[in-house]
C-alpha atoms as a PDB file:
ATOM      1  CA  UNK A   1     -54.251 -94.392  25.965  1.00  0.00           C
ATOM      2  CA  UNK A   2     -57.367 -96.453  26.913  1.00  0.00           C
ATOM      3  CA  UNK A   3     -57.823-100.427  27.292  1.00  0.00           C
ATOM      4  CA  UNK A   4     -59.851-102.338  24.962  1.00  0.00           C
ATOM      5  CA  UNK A   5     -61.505-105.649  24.156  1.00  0.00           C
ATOM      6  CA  UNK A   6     -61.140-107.366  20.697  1.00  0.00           C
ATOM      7  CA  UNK A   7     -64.129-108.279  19.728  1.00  0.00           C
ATOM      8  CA  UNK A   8     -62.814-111.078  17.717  1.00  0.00           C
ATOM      9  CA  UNK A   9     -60.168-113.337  20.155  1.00  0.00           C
ATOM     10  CA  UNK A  10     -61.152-111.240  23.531  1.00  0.00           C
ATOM     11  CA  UNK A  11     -58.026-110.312  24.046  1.00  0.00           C
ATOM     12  CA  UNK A  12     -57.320-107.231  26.150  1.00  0.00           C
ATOM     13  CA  UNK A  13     -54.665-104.423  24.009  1.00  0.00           C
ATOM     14  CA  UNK A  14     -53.707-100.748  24.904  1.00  0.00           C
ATOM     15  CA  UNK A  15     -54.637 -98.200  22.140  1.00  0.00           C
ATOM     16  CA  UNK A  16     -54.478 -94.426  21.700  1.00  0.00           C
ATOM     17  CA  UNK A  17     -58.002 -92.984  22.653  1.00  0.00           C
ATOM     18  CA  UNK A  18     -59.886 -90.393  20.487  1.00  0.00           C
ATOM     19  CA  UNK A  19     -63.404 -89.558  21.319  1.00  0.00           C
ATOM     20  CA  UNK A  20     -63.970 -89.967  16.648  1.00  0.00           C
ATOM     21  CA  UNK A  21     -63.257 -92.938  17.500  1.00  0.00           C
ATOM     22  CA  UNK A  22     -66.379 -94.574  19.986  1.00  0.00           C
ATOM     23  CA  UNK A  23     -68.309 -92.035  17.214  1.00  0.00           C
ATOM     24  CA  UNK A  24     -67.583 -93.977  14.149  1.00  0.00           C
ATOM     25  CA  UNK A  25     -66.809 -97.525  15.771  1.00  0.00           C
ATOM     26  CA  UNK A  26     -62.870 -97.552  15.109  1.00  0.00           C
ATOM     27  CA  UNK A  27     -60.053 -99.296  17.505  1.00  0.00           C
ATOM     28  CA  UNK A  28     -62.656-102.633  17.678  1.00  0.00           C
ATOM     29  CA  UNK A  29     -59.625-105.181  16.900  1.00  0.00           C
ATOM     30  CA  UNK A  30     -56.277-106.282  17.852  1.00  0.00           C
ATOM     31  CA  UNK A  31     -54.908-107.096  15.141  1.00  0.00           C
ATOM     32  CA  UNK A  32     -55.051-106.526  11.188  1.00  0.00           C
ATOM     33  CA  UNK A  33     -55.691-110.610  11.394  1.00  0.00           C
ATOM     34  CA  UNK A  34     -58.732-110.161  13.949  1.00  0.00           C
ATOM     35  CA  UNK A  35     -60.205-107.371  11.590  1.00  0.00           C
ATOM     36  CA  UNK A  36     -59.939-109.971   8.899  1.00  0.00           C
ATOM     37  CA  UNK A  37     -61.538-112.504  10.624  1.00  0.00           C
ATOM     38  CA  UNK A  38     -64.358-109.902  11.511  1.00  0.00           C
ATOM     39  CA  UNK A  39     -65.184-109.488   7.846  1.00  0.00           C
ATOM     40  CA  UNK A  40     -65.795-112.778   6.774  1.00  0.00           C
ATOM     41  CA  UNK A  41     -69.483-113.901   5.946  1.00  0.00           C
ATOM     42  CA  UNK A  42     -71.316-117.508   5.525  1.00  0.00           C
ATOM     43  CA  UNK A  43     -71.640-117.159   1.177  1.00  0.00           C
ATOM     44  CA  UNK A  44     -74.913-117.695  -0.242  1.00  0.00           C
ATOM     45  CA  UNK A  45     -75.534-120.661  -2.579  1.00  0.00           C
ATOM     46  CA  UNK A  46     -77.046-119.754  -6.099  1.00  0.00           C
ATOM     47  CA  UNK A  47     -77.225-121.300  -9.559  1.00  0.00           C
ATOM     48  CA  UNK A  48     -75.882-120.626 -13.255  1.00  0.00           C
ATOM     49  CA  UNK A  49     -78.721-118.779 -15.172  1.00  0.00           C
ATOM     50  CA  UNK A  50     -76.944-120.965 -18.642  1.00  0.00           C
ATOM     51  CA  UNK A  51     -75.502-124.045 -16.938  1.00  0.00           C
ATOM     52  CA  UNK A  52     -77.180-124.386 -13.803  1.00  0.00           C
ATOM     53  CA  UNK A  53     -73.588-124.816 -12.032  1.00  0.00           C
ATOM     54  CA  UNK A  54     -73.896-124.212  -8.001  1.00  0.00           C
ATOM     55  CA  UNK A  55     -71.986-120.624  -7.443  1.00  0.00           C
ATOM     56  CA  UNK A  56     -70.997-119.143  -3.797  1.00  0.00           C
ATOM     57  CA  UNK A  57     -71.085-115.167  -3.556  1.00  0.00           C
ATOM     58  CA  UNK A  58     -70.881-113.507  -0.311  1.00  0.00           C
ATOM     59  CA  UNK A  59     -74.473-111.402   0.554  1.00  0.00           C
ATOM     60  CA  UNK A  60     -73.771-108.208  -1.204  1.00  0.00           C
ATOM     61  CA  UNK A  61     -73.391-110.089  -4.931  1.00  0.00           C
ATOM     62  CA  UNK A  62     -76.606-112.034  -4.201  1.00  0.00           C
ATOM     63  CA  UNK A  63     -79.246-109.353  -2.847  1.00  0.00           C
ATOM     64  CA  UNK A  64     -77.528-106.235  -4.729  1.00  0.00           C
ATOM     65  CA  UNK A  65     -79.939-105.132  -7.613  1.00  0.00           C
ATOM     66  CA  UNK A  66     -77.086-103.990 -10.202  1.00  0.00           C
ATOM     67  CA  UNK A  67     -74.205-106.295 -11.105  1.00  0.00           C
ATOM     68  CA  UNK A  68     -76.048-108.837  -8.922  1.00  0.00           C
ATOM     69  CA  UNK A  69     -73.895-112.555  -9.317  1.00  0.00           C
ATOM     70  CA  UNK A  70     -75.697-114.247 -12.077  1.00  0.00           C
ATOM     71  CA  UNK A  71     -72.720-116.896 -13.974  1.00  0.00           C
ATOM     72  CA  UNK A  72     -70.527-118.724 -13.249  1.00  0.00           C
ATOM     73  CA  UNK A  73     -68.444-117.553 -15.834  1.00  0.00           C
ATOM     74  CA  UNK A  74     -67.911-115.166 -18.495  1.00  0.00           C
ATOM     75  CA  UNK A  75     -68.529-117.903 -21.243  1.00  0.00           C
ATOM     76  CA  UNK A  76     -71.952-118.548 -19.486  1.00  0.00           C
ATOM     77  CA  UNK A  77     -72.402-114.624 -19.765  1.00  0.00           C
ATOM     78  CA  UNK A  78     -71.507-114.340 -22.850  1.00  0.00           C
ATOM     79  CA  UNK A  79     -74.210-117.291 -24.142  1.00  0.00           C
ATOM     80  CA  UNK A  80     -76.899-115.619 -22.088  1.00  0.00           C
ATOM     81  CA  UNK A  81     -76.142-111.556 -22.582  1.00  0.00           C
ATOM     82  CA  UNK A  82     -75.171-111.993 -26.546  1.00  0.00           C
ATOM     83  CA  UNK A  83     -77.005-115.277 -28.041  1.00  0.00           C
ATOM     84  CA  UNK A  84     -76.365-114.071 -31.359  1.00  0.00           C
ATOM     85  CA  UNK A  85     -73.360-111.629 -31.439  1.00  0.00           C
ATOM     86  CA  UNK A  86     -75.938-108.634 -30.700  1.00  0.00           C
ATOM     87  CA  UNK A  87     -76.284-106.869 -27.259  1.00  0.00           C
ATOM     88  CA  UNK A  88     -79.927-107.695 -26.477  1.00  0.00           C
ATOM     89  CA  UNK A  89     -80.350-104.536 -24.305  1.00  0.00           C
ATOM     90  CA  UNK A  90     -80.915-101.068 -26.084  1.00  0.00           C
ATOM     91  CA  UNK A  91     -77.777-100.054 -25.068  1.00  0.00           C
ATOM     92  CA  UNK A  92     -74.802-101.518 -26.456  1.00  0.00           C
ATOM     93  CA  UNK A  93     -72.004-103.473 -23.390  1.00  0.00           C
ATOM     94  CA  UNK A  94     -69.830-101.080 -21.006  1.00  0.00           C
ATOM     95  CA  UNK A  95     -66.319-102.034 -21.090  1.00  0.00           C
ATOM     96  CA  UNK A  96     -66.218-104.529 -18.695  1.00  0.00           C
ATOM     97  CA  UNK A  97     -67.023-107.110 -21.377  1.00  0.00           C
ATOM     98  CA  UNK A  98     -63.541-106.398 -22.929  1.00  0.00           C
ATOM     99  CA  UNK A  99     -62.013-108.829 -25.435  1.00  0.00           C
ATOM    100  CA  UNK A 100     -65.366-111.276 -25.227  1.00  0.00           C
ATOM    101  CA  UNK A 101     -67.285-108.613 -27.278  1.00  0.00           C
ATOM    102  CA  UNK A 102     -65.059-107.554 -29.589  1.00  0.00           C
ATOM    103  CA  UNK A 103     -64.943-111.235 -30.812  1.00  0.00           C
ATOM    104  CA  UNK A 104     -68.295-111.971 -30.842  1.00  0.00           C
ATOM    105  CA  UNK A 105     -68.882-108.515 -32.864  1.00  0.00           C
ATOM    106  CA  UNK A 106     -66.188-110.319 -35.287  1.00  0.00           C
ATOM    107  CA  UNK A 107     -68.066-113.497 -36.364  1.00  0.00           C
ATOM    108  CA  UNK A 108     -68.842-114.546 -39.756  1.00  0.00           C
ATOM    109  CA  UNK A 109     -72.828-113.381 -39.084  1.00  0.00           C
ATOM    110  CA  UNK A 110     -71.583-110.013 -39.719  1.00  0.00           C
ATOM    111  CA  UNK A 111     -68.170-110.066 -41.926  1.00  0.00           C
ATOM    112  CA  UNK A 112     -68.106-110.555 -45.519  1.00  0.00           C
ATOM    113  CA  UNK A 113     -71.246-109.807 -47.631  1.00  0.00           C
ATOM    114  CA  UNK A 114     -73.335-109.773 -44.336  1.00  0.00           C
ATOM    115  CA  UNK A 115     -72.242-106.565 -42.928  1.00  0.00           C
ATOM    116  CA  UNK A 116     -74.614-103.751 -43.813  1.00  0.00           C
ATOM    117  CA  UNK A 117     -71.771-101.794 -45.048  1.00  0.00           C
ATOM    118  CA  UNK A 118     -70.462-104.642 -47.738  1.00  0.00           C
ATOM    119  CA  UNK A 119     -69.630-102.553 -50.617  1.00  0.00           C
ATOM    120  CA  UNK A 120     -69.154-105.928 -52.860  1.00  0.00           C
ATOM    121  CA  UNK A 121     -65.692-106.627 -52.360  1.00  0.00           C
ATOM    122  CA  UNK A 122     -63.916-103.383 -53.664  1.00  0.00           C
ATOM    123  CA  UNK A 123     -60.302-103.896 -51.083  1.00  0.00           C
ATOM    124  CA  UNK A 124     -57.177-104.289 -53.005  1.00  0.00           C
ATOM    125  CA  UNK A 125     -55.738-107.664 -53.235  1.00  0.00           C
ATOM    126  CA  UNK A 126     -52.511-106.469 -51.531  1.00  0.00           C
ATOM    127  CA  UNK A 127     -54.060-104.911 -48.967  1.00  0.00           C
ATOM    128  CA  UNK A 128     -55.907-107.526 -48.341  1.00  0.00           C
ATOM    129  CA  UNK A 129     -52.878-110.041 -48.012  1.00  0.00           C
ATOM    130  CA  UNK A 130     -50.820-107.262 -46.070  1.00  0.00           C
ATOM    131  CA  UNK A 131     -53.310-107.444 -43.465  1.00  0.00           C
ATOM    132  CA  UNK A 132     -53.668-111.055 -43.530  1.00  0.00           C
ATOM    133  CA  UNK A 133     -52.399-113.213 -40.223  1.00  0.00           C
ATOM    134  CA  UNK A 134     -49.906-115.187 -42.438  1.00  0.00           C
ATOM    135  CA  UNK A 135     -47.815-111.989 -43.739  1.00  0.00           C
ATOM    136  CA  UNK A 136     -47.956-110.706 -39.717  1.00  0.00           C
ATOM    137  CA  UNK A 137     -46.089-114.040 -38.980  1.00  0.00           C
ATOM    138  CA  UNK A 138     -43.672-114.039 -41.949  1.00  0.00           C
ATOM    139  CA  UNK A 139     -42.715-110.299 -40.939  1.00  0.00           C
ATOM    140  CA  UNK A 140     -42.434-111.284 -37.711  1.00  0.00           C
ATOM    141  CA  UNK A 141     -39.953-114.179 -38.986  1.00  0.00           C
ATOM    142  CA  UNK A 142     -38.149-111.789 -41.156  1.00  0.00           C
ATOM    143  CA  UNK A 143     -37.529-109.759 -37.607  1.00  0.00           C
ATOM    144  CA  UNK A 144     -36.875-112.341 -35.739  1.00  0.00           C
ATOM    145  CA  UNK A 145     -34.083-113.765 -37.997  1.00  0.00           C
ATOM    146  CA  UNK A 146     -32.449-110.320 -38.239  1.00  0.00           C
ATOM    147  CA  UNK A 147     -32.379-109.840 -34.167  1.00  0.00           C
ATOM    148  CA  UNK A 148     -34.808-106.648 -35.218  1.00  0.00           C
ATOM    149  CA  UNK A 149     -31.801-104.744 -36.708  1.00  0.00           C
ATOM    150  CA  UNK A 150     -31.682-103.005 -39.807  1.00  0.00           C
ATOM    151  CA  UNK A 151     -29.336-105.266 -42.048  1.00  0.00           C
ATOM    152  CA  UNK A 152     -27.735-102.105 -43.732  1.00  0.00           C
ATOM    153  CA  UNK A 153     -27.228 -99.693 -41.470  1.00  0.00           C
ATOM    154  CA  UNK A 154     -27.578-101.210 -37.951  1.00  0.00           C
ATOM    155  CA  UNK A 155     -30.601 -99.457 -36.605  1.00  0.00           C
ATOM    156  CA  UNK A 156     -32.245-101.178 -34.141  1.00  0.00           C
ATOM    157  CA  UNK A 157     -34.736 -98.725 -33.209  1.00  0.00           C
ATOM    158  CA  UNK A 158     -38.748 -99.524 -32.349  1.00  0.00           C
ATOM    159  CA  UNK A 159     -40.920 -98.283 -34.975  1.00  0.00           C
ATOM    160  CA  UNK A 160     -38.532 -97.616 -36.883  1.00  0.00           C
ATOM    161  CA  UNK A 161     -38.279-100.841 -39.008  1.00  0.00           C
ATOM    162  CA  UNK A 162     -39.398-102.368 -42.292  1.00  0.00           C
ATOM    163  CA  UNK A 163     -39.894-105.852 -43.884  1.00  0.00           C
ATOM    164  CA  UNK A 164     -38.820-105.441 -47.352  1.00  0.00           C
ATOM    165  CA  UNK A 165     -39.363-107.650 -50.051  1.00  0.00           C
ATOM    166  CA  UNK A 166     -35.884-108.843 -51.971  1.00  0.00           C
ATOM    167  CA  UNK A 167     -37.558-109.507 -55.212  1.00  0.00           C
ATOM    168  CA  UNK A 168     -40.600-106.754 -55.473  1.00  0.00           C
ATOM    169  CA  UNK A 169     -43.947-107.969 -53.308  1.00  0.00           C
ATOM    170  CA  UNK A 170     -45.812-107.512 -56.480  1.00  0.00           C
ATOM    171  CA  UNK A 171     -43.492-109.227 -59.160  1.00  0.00           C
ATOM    172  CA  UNK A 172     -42.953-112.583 -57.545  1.00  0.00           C
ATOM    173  CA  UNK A 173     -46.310-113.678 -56.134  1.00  0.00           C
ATOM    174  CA  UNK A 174     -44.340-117.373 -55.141  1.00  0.00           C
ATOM    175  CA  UNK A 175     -42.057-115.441 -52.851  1.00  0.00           C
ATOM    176  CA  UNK A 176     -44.620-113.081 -51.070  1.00  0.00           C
ATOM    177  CA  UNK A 177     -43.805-115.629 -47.650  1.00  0.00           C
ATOM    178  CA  UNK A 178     -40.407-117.121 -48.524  1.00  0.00           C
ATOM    179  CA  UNK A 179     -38.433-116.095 -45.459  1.00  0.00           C
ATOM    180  CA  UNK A 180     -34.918-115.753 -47.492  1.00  0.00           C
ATOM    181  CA  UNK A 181     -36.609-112.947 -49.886  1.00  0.00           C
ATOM    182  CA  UNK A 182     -36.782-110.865 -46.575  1.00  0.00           C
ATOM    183  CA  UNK A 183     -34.910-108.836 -44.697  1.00  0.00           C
ATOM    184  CA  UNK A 184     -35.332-106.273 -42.274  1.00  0.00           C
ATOM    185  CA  UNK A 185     -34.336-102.385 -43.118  1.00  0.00           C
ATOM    186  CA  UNK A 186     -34.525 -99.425 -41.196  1.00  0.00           C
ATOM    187  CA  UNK A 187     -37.204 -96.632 -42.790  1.00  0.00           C
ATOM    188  CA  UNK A 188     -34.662 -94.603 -43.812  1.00  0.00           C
ATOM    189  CA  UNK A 189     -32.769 -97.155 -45.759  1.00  0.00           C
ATOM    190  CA  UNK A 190     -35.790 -98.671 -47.530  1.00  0.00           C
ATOM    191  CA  UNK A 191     -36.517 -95.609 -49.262  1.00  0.00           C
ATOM    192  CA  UNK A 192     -33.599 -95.455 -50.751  1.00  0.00           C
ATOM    193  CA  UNK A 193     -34.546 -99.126 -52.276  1.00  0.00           C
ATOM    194  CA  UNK A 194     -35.339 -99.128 -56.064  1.00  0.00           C
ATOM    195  CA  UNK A 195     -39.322-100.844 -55.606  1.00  0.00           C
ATOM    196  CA  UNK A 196     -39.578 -98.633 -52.532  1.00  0.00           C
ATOM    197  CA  UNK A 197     -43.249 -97.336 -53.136  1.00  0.00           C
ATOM    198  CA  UNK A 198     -43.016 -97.601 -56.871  1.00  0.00           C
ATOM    199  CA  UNK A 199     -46.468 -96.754 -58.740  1.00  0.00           C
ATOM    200  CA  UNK A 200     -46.315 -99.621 -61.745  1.00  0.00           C
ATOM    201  CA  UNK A 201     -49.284-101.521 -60.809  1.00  0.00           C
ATOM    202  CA  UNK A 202     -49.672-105.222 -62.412  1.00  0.00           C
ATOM    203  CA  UNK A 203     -52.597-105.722 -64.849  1.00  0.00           C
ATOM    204  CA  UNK A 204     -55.385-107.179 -64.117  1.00  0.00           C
ATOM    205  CA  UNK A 205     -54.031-107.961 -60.057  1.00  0.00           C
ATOM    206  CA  UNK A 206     -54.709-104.517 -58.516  1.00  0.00           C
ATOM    207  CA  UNK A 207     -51.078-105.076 -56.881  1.00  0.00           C
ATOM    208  CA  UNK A 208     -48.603-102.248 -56.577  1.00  0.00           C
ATOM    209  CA  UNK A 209     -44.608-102.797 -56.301  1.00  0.00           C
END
């Protein structure tokens, strides 16, 4: 055991002495709340590269070459790093960027007849409403309503359910979204369903039963 000096309050405090210790600086504090105190630093004062909003980073985010503090946001990022949905780098973003460029990747510069791989419009109709945000939220109604049970059979089980059309999907176009031509059936139980994956396709629609 040896007697030390915090270097933070001064106060004297009994430790156990090992001679790795004096090598690589250890057993300095008293207290987890002295070492704390040790590691705090004055923060340097920079500015917004896109809004030239005053931003405080400690030393190491203001001097370090890579990942150096630059915004004050991720919006200001974003407005800088991808003006016009592109990565202006040769190299397209690392992870980091997340959500912020999978949406800007999404705008209408490059959906539609603007993407380079627009093959003039050649998606089914239904597919194109089953994948639309408004048939998400009336299946998720139809689920919802039926406390996400199979109304036949009971089933409750994830990934294991269907919203199934009442009147056929592609014979009553005015009740694609009506929540009472819903319900909710277990897989098992909508195959046995007379329009379950039937192949009569409407003419001229493109839409299956």
């Amino acid at each position: 055991m040896k007697e030390k000096i915090c270097l933070v309050c001064g106060k004297k405090f009994i430790t156990k002495y090992y001679k790795w210790h004096e090598l690589h600086g250890r057993k300095k504090y008293c207290s987890k709340e002295c070492f704390d105190e040790s590691q705090r630093v004055e923060k340097i004062k920079l500015h917004c590269e896109n809004c030239n909003k005053e931003i405080f980073v400690i030393p190491y985010r203001a001097y370090k070459r890579k990942n150096k503090a630059r915004f004050c946001s991720r919006r200001c990022q974003i407005k800088v790093v991808l003006p016009n949905g592109y990565w202006s780098g040769k190299k397209r973003p690392k992870s980091k960027m997340g959500n912020a460029v999978k949406t800007m990747f999404k705008s209408e510069d490059v959906r539609g007849s603007a993407n380079k791989n627009w093959k003039g419009g050649i998606t089914p109709i239904s597919k194109k409403i089953r994948n639309s945000l408004k048939y998400k939220d009336w299946r998720t109604a139809v689920f919802v309503r039926d406390n996400y049970t199979c109304i036949l059979c009971g089933n409750n089980q994830s990934g294991n359910l269907n919203a199934d059309h009442i009147k056929p999907f592609a014979l009553y176009s005015r009740l694609r979204f009506k929540l009472n031509n819903g319900r909710t059936l277990c897989i098992p139980c909508h195959k046995k369903t007379s329009s379950y994956l039937n192949s009569r396709m409407i003419k001229g629609g493109g839409i299956y039963a």
